[in-house]
PDB file of N, CA and C in Angstrom:
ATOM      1  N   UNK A   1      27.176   6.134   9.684  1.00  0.00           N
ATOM      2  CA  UNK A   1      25.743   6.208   9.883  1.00  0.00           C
ATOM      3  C   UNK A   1      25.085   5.043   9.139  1.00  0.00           C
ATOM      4  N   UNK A   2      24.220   3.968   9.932  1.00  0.00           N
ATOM      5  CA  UNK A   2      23.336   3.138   9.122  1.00  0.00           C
ATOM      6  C   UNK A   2      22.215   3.607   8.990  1.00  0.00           C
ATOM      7  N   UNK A   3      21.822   2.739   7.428  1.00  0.00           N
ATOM      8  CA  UNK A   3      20.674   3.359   7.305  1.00  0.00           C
ATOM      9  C   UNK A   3      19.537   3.197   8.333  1.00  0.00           C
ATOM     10  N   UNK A   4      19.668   2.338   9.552  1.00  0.00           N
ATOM     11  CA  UNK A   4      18.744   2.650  10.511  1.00  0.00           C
ATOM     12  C   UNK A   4      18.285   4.364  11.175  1.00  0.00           C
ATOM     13  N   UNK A   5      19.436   4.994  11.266  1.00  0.00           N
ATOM     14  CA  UNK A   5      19.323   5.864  12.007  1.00  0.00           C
ATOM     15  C   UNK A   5      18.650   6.834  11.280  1.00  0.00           C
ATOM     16  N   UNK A   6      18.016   6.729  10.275  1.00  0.00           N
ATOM     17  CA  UNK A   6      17.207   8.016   9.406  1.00  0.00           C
ATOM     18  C   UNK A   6      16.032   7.418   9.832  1.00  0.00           C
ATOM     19  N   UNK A   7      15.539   6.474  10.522  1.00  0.00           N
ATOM     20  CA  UNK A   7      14.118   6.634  11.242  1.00  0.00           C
ATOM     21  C   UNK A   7      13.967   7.272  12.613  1.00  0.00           C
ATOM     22  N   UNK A   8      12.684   7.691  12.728  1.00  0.00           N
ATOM     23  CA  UNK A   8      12.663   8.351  14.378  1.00  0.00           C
ATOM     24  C   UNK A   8      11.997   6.865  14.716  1.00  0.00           C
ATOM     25  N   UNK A   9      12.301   7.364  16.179  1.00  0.00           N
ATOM     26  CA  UNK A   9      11.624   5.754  16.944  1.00  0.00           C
ATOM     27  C   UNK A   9      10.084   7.001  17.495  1.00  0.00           C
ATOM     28  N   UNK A  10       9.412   5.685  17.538  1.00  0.00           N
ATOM     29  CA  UNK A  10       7.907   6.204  18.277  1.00  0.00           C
ATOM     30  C   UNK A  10       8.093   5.438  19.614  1.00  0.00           C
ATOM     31  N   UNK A  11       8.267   6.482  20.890  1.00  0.00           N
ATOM     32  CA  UNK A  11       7.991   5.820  21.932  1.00  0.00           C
ATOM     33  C   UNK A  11       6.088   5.632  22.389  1.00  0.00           C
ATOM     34  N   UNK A  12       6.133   5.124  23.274  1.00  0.00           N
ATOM     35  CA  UNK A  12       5.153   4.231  23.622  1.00  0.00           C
ATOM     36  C   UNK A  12       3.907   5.260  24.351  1.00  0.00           C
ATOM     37  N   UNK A  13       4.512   6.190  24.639  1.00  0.00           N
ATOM     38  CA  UNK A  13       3.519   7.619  25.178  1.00  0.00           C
ATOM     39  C   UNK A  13       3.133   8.410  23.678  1.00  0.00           C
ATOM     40  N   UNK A  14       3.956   8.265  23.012  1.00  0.00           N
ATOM     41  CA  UNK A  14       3.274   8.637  21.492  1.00  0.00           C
ATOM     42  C   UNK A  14       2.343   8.130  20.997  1.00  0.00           C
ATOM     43  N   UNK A  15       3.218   6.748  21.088  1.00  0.00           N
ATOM     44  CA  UNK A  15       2.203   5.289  20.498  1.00  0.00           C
ATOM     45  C   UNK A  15       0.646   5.375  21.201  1.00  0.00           C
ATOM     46  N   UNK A  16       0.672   5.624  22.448  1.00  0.00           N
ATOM     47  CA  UNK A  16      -0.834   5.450  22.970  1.00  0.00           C
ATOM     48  C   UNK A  16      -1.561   6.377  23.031  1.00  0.00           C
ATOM     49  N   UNK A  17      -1.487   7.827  22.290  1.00  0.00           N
ATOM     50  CA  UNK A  17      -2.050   8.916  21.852  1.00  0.00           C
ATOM     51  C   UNK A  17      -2.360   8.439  20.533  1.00  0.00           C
ATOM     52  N   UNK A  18      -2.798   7.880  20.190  1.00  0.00           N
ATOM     53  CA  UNK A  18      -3.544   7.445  18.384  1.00  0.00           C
ATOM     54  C   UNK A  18      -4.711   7.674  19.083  1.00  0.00           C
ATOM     55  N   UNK A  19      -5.751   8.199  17.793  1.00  0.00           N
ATOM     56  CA  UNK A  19      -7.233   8.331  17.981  1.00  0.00           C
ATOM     57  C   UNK A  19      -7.922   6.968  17.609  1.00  0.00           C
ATOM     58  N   UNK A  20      -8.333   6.658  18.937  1.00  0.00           N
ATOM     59  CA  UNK A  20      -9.010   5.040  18.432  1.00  0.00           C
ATOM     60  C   UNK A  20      -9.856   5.135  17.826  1.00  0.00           C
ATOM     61  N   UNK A  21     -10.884   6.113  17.654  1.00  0.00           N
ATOM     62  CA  UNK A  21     -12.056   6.559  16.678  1.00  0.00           C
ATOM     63  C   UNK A  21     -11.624   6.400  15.292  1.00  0.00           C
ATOM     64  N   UNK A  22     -11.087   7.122  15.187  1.00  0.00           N
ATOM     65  CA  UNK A  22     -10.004   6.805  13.802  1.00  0.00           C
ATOM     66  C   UNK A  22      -9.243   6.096  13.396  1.00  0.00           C
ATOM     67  N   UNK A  23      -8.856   5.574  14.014  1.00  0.00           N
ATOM     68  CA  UNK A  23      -8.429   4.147  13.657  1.00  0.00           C
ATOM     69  C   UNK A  23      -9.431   3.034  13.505  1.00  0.00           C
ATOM     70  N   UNK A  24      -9.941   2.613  14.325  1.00  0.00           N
ATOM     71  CA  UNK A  24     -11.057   1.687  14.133  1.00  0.00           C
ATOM     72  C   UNK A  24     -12.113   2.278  12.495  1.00  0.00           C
ATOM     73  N   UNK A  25     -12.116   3.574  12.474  1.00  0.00           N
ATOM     74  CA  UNK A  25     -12.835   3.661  11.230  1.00  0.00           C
ATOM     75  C   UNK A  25     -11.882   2.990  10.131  1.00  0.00           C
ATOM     76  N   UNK A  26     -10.515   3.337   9.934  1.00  0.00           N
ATOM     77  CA  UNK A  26      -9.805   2.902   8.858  1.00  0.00           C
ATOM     78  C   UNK A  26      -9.702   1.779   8.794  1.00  0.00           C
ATOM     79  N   UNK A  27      -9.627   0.620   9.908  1.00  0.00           N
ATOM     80  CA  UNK A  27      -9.461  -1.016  10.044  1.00  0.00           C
ATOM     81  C   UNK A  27     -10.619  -1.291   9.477  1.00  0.00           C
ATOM     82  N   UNK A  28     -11.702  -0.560   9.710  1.00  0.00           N
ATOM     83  CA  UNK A  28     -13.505  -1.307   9.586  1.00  0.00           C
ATOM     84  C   UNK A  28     -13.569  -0.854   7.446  1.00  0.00           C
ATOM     85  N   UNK A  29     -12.934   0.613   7.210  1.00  0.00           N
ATOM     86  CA  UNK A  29     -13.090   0.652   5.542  1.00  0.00           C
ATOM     87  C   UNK A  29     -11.600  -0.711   4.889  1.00  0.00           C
ATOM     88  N   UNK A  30     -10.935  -0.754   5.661  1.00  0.00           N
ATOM     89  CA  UNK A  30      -9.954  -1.882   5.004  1.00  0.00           C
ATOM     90  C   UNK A  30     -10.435  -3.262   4.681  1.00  0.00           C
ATOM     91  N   UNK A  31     -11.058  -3.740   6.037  1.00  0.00           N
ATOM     92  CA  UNK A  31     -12.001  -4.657   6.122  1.00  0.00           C
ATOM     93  C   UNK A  31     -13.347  -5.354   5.185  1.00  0.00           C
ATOM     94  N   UNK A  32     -13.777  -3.774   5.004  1.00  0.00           N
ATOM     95  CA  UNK A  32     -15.050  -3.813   4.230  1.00  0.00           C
ATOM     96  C   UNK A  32     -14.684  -4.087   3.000  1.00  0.00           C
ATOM     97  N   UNK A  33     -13.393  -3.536   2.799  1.00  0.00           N
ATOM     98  CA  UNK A  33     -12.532  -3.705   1.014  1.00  0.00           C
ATOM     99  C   UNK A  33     -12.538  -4.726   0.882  1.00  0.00           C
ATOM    100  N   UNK A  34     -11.880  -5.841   1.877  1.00  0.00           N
ATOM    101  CA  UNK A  34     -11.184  -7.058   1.772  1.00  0.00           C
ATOM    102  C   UNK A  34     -11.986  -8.183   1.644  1.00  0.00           C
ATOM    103  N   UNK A  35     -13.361  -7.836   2.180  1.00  0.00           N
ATOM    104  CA  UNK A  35     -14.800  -8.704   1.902  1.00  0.00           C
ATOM    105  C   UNK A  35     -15.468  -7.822   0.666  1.00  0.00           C
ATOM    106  N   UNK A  36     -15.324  -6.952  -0.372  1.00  0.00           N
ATOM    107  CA  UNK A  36     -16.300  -6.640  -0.986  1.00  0.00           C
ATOM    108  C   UNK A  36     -15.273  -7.534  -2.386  1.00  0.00           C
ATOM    109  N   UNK A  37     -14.124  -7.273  -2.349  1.00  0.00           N
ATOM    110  CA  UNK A  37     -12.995  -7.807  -3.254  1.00  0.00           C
ATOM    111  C   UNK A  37     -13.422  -8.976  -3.343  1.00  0.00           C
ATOM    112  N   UNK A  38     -13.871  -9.782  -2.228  1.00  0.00           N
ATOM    113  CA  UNK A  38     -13.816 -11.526  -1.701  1.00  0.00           C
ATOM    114  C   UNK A  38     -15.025 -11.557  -2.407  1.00  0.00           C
ATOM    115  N   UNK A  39     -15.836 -11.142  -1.990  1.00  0.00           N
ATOM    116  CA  UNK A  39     -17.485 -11.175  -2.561  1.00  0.00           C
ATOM    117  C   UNK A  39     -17.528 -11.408  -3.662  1.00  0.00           C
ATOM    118  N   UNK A  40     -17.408 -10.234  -4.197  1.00  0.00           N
ATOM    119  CA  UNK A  40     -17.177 -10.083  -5.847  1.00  0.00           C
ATOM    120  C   UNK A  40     -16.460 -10.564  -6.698  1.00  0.00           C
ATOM    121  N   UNK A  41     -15.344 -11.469  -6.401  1.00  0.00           N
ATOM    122  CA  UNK A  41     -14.953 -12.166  -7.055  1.00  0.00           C
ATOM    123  C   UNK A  41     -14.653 -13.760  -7.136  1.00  0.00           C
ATOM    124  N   UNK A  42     -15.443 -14.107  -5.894  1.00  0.00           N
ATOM    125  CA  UNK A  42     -15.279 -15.991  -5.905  1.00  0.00           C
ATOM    126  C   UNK A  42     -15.536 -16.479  -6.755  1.00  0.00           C
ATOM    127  N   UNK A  43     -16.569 -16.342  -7.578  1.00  0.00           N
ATOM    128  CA  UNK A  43     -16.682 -17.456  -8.835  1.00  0.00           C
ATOM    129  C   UNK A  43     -15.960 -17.233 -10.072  1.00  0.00           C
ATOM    130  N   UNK A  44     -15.681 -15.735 -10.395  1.00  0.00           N
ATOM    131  CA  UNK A  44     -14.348 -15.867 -11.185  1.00  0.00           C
ATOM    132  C   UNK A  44     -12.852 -16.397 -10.776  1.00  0.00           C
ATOM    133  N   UNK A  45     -13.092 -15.994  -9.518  1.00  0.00           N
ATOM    134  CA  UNK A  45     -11.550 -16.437  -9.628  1.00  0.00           C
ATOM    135  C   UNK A  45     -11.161 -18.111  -9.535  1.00  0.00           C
ATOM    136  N   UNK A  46     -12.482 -18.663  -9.414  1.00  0.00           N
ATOM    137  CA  UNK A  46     -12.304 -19.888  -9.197  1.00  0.00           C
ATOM    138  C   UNK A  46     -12.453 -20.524 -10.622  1.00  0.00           C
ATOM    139  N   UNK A  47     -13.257 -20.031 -11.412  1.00  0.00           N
ATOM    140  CA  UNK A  47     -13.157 -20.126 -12.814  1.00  0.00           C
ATOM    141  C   UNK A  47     -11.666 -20.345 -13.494  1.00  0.00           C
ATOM    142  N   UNK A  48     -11.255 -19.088 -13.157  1.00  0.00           N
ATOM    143  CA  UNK A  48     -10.026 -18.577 -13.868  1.00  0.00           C
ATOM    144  C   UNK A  48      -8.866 -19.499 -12.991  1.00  0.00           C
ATOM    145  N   UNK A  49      -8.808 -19.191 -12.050  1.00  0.00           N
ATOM    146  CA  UNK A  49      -7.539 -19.823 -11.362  1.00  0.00           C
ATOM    147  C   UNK A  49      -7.633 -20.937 -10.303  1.00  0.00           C
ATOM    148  N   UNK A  50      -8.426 -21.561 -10.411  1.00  0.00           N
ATOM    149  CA  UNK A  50      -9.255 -22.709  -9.669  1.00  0.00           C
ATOM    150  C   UNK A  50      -9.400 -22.832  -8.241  1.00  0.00           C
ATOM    151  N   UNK A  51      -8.786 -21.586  -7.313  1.00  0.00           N
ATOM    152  CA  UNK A  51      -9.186 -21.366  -6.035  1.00  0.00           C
ATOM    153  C   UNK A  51      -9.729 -19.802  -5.525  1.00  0.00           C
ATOM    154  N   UNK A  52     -10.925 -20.034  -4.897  1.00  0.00           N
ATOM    155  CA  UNK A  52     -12.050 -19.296  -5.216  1.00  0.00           C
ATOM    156  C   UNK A  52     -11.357 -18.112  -4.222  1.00  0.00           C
ATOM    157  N   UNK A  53     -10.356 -17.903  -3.453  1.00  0.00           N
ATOM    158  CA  UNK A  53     -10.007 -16.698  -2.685  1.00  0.00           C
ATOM    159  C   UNK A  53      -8.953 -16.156  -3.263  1.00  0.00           C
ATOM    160  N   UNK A  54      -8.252 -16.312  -4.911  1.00  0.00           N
ATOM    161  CA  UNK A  54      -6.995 -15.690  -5.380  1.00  0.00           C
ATOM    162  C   UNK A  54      -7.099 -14.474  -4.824  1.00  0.00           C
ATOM    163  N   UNK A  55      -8.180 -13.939  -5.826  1.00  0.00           N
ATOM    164  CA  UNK A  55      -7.888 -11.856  -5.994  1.00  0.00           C
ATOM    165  C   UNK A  55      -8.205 -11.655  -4.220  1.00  0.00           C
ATOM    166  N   UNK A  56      -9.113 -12.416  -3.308  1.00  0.00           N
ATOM    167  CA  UNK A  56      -9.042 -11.991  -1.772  1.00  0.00           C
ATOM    168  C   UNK A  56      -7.428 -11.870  -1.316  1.00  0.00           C
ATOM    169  N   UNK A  57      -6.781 -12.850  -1.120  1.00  0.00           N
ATOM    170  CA  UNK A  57      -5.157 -13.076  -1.273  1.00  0.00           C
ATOM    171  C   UNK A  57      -4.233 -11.917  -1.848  1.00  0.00           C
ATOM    172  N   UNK A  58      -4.644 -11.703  -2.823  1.00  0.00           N
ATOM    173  CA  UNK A  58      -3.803 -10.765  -3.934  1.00  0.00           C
ATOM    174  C   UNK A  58      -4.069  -9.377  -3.190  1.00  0.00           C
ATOM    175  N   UNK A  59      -5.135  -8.965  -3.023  1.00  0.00           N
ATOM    176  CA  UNK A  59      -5.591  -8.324  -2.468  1.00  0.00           C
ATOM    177  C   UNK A  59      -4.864  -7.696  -0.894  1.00  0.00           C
ATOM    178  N   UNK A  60      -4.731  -8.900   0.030  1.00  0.00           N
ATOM    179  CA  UNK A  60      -4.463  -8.510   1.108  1.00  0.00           C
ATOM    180  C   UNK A  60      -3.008  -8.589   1.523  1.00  0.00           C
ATOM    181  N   UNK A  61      -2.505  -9.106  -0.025  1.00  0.00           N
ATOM    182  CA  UNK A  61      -0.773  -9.043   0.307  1.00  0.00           C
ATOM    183  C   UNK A  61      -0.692  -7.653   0.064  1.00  0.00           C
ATOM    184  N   UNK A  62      -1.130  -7.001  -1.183  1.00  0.00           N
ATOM    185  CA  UNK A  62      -1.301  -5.668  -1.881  1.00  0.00           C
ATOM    186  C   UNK A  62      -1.379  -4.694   0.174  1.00  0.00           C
ATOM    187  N   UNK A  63      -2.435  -5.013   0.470  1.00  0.00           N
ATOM    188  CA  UNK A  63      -2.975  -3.941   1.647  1.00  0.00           C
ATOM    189  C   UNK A  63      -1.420  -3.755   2.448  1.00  0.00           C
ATOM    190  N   UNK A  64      -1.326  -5.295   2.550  1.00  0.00           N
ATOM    191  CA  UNK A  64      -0.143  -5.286   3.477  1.00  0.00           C
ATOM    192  C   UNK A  64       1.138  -5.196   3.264  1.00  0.00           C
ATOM    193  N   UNK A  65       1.610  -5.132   1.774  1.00  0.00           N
ATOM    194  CA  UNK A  65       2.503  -4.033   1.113  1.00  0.00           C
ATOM    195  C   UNK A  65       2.391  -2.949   1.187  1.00  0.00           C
ATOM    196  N   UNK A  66       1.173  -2.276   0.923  1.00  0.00           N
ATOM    197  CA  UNK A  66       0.807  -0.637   1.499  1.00  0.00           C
ATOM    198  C   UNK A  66       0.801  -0.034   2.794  1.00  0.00           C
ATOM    199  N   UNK A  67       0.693  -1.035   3.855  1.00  0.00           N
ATOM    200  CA  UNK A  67       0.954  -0.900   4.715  1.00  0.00           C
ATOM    201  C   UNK A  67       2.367  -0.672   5.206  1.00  0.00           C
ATOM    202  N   UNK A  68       2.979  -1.432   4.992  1.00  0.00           N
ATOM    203  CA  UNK A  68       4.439  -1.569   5.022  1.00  0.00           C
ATOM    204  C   UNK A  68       5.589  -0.064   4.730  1.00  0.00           C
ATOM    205  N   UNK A  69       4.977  -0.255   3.357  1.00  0.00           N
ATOM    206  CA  UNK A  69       5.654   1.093   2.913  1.00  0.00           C
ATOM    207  C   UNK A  69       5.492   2.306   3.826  1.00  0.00           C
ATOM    208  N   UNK A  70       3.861   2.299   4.136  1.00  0.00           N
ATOM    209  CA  UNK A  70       3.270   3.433   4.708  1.00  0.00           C
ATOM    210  C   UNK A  70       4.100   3.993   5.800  1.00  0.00           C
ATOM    211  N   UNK A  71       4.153   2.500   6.759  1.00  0.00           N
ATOM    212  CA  UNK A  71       5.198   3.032   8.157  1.00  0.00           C
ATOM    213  C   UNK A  71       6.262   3.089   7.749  1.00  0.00           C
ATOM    214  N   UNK A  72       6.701   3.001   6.785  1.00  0.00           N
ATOM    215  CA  UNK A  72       8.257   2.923   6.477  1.00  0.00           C
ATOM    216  C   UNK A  72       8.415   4.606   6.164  1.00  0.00           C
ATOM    217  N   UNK A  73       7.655   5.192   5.536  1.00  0.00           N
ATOM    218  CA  UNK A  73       7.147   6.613   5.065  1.00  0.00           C
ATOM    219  C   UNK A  73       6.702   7.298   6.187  1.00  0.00           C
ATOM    220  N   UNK A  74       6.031   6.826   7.072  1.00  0.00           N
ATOM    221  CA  UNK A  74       5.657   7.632   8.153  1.00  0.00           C
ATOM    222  C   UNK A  74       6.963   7.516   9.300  1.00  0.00           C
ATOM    223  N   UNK A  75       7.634   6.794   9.076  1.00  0.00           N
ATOM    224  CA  UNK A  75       9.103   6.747  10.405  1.00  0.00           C
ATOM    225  C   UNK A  75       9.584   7.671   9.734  1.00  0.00           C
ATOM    226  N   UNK A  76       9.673   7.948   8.459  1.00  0.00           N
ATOM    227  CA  UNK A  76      11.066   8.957   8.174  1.00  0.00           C
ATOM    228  C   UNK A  76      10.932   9.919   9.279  1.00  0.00           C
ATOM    229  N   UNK A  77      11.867  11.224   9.030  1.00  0.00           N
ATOM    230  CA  UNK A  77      11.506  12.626   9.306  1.00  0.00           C
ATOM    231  C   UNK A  77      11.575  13.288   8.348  1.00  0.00           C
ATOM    232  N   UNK A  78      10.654  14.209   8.393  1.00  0.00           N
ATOM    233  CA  UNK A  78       9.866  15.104   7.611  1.00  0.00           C
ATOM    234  C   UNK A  78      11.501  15.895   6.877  1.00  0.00           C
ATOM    235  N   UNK A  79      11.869  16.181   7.437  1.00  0.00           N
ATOM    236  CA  UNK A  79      13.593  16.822   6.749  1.00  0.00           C
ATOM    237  C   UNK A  79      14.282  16.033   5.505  1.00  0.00           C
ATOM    238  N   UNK A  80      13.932  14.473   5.888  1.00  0.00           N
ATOM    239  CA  UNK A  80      14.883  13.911   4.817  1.00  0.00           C
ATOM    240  C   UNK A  80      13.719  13.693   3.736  1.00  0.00           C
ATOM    241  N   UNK A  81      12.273  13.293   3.943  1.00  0.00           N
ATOM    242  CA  UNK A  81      11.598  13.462   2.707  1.00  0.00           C
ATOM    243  C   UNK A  81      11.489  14.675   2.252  1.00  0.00           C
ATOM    244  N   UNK A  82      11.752  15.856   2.589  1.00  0.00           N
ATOM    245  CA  UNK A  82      12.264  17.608   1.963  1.00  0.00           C
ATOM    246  C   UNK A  82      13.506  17.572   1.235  1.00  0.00           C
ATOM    247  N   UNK A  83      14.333  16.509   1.128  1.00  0.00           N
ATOM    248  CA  UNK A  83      14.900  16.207   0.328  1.00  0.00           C
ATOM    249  C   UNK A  83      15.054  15.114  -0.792  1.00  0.00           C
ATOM    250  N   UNK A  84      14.140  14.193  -0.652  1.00  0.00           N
ATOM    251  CA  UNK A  84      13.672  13.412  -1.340  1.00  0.00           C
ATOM    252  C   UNK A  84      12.760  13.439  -1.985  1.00  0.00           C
ATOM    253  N   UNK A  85      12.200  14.837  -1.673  1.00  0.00           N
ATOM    254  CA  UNK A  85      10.807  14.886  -2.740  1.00  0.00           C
ATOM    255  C   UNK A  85      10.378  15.115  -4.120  1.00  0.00           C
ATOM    256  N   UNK A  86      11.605  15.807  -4.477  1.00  0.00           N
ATOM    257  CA  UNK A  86      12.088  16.560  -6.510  1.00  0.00           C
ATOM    258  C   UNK A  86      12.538  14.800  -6.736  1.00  0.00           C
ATOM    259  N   UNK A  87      13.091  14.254  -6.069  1.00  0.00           N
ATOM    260  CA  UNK A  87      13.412  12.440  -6.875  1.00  0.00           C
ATOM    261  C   UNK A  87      11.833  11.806  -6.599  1.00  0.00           C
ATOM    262  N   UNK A  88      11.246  11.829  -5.253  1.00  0.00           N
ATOM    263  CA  UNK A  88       9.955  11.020  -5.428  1.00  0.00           C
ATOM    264  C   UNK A  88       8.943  11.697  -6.129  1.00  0.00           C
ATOM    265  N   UNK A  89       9.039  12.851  -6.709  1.00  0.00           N
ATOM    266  CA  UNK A  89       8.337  13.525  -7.740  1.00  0.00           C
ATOM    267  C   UNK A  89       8.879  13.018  -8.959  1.00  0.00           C
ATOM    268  N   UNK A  90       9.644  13.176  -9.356  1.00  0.00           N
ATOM    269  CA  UNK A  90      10.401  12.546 -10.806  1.00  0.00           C
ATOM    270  C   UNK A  90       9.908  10.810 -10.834  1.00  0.00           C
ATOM    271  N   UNK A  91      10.512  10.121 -10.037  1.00  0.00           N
ATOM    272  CA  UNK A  91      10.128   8.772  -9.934  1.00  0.00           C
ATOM    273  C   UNK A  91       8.413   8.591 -10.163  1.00  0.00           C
ATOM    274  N   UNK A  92       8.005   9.025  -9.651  1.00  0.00           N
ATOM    275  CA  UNK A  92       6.217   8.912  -9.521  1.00  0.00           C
ATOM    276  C   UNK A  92       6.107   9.713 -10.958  1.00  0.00           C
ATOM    277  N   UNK A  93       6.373  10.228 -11.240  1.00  0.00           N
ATOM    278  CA  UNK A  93       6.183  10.594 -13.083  1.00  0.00           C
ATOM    279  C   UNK A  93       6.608   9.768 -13.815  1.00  0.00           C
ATOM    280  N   UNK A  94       7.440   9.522 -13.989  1.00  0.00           N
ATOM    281  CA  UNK A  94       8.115   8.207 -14.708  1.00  0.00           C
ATOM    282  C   UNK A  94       7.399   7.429 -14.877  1.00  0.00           C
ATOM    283  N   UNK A  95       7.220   6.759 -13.858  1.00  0.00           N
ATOM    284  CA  UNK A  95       5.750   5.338 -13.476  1.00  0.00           C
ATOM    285  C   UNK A  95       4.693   6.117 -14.403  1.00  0.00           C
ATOM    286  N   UNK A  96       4.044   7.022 -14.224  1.00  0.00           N
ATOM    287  CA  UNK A  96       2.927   7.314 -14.639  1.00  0.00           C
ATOM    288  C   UNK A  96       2.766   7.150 -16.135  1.00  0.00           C
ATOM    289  N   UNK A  97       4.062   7.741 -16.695  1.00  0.00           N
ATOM    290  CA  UNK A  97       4.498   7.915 -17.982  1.00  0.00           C
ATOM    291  C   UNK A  97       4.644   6.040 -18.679  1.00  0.00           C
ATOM    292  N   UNK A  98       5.447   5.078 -17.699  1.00  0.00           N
ATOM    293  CA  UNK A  98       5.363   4.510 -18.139  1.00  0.00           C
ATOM    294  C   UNK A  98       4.190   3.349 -18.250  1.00  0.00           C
ATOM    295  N   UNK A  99       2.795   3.550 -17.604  1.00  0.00           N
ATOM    296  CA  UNK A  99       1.653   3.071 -17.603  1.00  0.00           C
ATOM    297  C   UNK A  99       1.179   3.632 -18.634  1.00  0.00           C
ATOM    298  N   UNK A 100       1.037   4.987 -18.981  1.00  0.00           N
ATOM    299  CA  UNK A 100       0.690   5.285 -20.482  1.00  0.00           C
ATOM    300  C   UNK A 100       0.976   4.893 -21.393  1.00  0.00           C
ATOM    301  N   UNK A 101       2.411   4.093 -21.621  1.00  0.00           N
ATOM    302  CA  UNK A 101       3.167   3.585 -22.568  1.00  0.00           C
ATOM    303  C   UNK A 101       2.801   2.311 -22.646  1.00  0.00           C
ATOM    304  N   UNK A 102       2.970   1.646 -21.939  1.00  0.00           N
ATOM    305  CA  UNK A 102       2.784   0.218 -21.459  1.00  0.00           C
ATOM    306  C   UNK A 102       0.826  -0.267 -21.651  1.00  0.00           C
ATOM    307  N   UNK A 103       0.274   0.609 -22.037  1.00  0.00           N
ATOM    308  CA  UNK A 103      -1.180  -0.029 -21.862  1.00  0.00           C
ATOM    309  C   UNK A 103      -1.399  -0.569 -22.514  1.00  0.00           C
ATOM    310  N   UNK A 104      -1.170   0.049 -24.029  1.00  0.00           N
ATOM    311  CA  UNK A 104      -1.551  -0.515 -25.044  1.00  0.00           C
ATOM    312  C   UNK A 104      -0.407  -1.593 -25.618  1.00  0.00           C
ATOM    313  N   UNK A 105       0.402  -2.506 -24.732  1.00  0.00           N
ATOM    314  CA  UNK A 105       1.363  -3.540 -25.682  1.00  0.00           C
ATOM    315  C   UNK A 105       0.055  -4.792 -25.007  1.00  0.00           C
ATOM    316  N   UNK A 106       0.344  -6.173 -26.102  1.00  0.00           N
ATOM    317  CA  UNK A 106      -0.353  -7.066 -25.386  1.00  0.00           C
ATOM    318  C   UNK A 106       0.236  -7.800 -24.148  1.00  0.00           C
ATOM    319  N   UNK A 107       1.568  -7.725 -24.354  1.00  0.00           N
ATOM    320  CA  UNK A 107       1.857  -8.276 -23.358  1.00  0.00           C
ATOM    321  C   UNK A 107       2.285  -7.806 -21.561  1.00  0.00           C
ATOM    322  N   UNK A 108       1.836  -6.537 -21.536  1.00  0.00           N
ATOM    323  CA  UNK A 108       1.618  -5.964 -20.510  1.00  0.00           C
ATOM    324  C   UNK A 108      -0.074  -5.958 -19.917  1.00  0.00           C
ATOM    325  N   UNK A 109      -0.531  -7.104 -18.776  1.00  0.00           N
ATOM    326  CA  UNK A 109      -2.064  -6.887 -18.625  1.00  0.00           C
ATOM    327  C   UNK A 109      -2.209  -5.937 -17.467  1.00  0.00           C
ATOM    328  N   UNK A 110      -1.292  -5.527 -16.582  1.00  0.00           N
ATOM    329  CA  UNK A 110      -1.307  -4.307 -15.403  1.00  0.00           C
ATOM    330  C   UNK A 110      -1.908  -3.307 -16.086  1.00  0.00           C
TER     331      UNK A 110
END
């Protein structure tokens, strides 16, 4: 078994049952993020790092890492994250635990 085969495939009669209402709302709040981020930060970041769209950039690799994962999370099936969930519970504590730890060193700025 490769690890391909622990995704379901979405055929294309699935695929074209998405609520476009809803979707278009989530593209238009992603959007609005990606210009309020841009907005709000051109003259620092151009200050700081001498091209005025860093944190826009940083920003939309971030979205599109989240994205990524997301479908990667949404292909599973629901069966194998019922077994993955006591480890992605443990793991996601850990992290948490170690942001508490990690705040106060100087050389951690996350």
């Amino acid at each position: 078994m490769t690890w391909l085969n622990m995704f379901d495939r979405v055929s294309w009669r699935e695929f074209s049952r998405i609520d476009a209402i809803f979707l278009s709302s989530v593209v238009s709040i992603l959007a609005l993020g990606i210009v309020m981020v841009s907005s709000a930060s051109i003259s620092v970041s151009e200050s700081i790092h001498g091209h005025p769209y860093f944190f826009m950039i940083r920003q939309t690799l971030y979205l599109v890492l989240g994205l990524v994962f997301g479908w990667v999370l949404l292909s599973l099936p629901t069966s194998q994250l019922q077994k993955w969930g006591i480890l992605m519970m443990g793991l996601s504590l850990i992290l948490l635990i170690l942001v508490l730890v990690l705040r106060n060193r100087e050389e951690c700025k996350w």
